[in-house]
Protein backbone atom coordinates (compact mmCIF):
# COMPACT_ATOMS: atom_id res chain seq x y z
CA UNK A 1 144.24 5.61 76.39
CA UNK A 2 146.70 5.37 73.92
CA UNK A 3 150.40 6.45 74.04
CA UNK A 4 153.45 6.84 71.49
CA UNK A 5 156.08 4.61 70.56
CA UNK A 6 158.67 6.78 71.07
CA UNK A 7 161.76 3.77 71.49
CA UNK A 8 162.58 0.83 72.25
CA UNK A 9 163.76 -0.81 75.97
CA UNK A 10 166.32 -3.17 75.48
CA UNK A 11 169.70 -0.83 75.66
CA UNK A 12 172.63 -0.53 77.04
CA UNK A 13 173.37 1.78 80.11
CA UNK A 14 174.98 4.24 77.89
CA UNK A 15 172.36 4.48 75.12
CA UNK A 16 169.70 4.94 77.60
CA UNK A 17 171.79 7.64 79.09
CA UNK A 18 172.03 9.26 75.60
CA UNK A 19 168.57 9.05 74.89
CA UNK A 20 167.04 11.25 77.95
CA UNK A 21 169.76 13.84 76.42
CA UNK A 22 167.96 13.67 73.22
CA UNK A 23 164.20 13.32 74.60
CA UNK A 24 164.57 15.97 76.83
CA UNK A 25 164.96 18.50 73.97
CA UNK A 26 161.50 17.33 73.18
CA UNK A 27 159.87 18.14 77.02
CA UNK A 28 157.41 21.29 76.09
CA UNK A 29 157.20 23.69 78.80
CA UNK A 30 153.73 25.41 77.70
CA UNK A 31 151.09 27.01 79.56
CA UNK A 32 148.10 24.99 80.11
CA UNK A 33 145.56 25.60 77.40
CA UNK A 34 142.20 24.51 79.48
CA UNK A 35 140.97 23.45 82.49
CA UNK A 36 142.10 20.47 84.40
CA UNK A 37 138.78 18.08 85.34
CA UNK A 38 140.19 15.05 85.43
CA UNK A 39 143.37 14.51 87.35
CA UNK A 40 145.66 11.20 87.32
CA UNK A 41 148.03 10.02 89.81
CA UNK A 42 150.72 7.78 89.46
CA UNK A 43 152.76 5.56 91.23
CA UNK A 44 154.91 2.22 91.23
CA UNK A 45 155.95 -0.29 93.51
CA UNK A 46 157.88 -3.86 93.86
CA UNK A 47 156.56 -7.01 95.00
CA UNK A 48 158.20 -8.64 97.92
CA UNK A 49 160.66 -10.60 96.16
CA UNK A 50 161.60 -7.47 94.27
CA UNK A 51 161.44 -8.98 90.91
CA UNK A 52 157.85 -7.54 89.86
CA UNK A 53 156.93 -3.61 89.46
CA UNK A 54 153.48 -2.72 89.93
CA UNK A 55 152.30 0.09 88.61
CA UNK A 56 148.77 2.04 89.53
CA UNK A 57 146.88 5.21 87.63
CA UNK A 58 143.95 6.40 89.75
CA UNK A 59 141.91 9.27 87.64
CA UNK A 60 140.20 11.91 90.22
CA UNK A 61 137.80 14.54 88.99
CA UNK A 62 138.17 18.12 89.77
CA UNK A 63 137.76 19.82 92.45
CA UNK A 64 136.32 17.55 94.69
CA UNK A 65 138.41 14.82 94.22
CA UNK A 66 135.08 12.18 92.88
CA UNK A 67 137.22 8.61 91.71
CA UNK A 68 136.63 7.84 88.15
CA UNK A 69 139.13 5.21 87.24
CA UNK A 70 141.66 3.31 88.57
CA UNK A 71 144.18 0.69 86.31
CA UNK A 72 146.80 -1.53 87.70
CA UNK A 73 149.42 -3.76 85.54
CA UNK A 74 152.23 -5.22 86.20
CA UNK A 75 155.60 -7.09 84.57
CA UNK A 76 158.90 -8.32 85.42
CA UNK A 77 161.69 -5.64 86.72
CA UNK A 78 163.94 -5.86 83.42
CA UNK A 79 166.36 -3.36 84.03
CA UNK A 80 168.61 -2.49 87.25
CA UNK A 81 168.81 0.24 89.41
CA UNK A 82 170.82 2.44 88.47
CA UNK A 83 170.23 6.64 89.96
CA UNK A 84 169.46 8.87 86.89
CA UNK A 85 168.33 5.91 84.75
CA UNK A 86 164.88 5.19 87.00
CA UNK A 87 162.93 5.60 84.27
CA UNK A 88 164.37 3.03 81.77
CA UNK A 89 163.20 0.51 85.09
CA UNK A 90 159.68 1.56 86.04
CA UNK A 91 158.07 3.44 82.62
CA UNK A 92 157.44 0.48 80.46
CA UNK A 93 155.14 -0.70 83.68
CA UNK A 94 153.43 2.87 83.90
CA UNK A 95 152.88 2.63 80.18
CA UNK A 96 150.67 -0.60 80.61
CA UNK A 97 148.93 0.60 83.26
CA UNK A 98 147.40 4.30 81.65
CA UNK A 99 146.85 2.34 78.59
CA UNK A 100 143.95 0.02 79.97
CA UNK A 101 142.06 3.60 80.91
CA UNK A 102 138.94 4.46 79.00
CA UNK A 103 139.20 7.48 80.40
CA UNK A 104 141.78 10.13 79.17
CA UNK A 105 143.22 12.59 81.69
CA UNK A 106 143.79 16.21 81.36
CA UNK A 107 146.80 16.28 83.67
CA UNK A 108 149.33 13.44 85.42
CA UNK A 109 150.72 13.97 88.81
CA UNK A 110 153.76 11.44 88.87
CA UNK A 111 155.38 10.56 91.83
CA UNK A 112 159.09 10.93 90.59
CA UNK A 113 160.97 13.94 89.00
CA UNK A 114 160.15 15.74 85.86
CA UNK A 115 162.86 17.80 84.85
CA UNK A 116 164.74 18.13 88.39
CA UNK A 117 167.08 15.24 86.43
CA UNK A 118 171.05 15.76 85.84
CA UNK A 119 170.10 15.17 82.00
CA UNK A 120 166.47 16.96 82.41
CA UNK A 121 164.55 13.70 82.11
CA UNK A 122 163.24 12.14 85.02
CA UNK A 123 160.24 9.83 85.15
CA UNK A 124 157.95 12.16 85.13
CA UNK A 125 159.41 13.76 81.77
CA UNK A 126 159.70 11.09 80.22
CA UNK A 127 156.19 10.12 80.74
CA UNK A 128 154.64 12.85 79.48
CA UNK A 129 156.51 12.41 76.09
CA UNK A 130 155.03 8.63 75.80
CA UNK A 131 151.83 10.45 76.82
CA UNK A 132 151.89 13.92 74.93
CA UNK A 133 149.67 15.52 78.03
CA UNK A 134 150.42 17.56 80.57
CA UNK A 135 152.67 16.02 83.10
CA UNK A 136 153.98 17.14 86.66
CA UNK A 137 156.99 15.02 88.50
CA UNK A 138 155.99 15.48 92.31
CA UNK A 139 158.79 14.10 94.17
CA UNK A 140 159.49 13.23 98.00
CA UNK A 141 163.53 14.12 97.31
CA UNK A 142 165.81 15.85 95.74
CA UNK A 143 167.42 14.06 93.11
CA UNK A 144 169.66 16.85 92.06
CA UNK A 145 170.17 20.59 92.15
CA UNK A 146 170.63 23.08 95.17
CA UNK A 147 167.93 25.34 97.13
CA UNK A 148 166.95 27.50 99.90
CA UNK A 149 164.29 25.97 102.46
CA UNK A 150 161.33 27.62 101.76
CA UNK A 151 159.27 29.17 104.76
CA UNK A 152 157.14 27.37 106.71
CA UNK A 153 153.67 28.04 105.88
CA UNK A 154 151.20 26.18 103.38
CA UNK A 155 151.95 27.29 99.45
CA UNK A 156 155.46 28.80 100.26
CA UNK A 157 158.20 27.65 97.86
CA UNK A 158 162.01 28.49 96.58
CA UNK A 159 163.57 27.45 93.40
CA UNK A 160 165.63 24.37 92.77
CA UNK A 161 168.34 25.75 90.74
CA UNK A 162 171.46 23.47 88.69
CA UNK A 163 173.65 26.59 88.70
CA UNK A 164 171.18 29.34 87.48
CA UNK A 165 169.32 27.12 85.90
CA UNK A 166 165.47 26.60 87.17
CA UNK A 167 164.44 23.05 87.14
CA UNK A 168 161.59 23.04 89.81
CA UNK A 169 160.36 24.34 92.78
CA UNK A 170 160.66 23.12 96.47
CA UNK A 171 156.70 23.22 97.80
CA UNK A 172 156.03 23.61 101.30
CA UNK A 173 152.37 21.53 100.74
CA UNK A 174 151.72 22.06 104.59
CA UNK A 175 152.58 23.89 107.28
CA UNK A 176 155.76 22.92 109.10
CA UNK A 177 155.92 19.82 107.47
CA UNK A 178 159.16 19.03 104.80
CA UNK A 179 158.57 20.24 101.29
CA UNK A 180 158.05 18.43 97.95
CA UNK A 181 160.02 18.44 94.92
CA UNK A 182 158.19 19.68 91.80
CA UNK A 183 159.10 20.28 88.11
CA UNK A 184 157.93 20.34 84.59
CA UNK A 185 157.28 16.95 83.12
CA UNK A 186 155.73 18.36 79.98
CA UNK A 187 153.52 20.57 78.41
CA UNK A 188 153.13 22.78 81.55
CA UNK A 189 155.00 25.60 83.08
CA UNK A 190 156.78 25.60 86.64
CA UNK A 191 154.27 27.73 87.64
CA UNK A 192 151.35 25.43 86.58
CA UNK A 193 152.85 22.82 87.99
CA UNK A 194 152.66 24.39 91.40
CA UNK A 195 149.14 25.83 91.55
CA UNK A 196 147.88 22.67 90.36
CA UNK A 197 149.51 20.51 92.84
CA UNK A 198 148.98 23.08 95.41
CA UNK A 199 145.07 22.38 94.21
CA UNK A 200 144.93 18.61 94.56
CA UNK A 201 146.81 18.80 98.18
CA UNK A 202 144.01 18.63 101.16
CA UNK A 203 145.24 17.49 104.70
CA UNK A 204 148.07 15.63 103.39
CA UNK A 205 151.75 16.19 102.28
CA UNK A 206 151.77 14.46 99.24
CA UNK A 207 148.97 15.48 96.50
CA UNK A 208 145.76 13.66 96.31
CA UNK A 209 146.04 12.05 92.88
CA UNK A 210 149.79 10.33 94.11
CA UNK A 211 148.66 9.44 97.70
CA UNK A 212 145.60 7.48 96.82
CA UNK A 213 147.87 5.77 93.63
CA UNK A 214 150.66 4.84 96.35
CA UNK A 215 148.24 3.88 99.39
CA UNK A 216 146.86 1.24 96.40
CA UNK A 217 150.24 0.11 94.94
CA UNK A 218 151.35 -0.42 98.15
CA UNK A 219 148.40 -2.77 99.13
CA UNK A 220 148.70 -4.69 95.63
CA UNK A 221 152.34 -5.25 96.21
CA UNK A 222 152.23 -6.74 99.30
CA UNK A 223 149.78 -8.98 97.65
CA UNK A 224 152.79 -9.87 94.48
CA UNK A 225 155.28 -12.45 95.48
């Protein structure tokens, strides 16, 4: 699959912080214009010595979840952690990986936040620019903003709010158990964003496409020294 050059990597804490402020003008928060069939999940770890990032796309096919592709790269951890700049880290390694597909998704599930961001580009966002396709951040935290706990059954959800401003949803993806973070990563609306990762959730919390891309990054991690 191929993806745009949007910039370059190599900057300085403060240009990268300047340049989600200017990308995230460019997020697209559009309805969905066809039907999702195929589905990616995506998801990055570290190697045990912390000094790799692997990265792992795994392309399901709607609804019942049939694998159709999975890609793995990996490459050197270049840039530090630093909260609010996770993307500048871990997206060049994404990038590799969803270009070796031969197949080309209708929809990403990220594992990370979309616009839930203090400059409204989290992973997830910033993504779906380098990918120009729909793009949901599905997160196990809140990163930023302020919400109500949502009640406790299965599809139940409040808004995350920065003042009155909506940037996601809190999803309750099972009954009783603790919510998920989702928001717009781009060219979807909040609202698609929840159905469809209400729609690729079975038994577990975390949505199909992201919980079969972690249980593998995990696995090839442990195998990275």
């Amino acid at each position: 699959m191929r993806t745009k050059k949007l910039h370059v990597w190599n900057l300085s804490y403060s240009q990268a912080a300047q340049l989600q402020k200017k990308l995230a003008g460019k997020v697209q928060f559009t309805p969905l214009r066809k039907e999702t069939k195929l589905v990616a999940g995506l998801d990055c770890a570290f190697s045990k010595d912390a000094q790799t990032i692997i990265a792992c796309v795994l392309v399901l096919k709607l609804p019942g979840f049939e694998h159709v592709e999975t890609a793995v790269a990996s490459q050197q951890a270049c840039f530090p952690y630093i909260p609010g700049l996770l993307s500048f880290r871990e997206a060049p390694v994404c990038i590799a990986a969803v270009e070796k597909l031969k197949k080309e998704p209708d929809m990403f599930i990220i594992d990370g936040q979309g616009i839930a961001h203090p400059r409204r580009l989290g992973l997830a966002a910033h993504l779906g620019l380098f990918f120009d396709k729909p793009t949901i951040g599905c997160a196990k935290s809140r990163l930023t903003g302020t919400y109500e706990e949502p009640p406790l059954e299965k599809g139940a959800y409040t808004l995350l709010k920065d003042g009155k401003e909506i940037i996601g949803a809190v999803l309750r993806t099972r009954k009783a158990v603790k919510p998920v973070f989702v928001s717009v990563g781009n060219k979807c609306t909040l609202d698609d964003a929840i159905k469809t990762v209400l729609s690729c959730t079975t038994r577990y919390r975390i949505p199909e496409p992201t919980r079969l891309a972690h249980q593998l990054v995990s696995k090839k991690s442990c195998l990275c020294y």
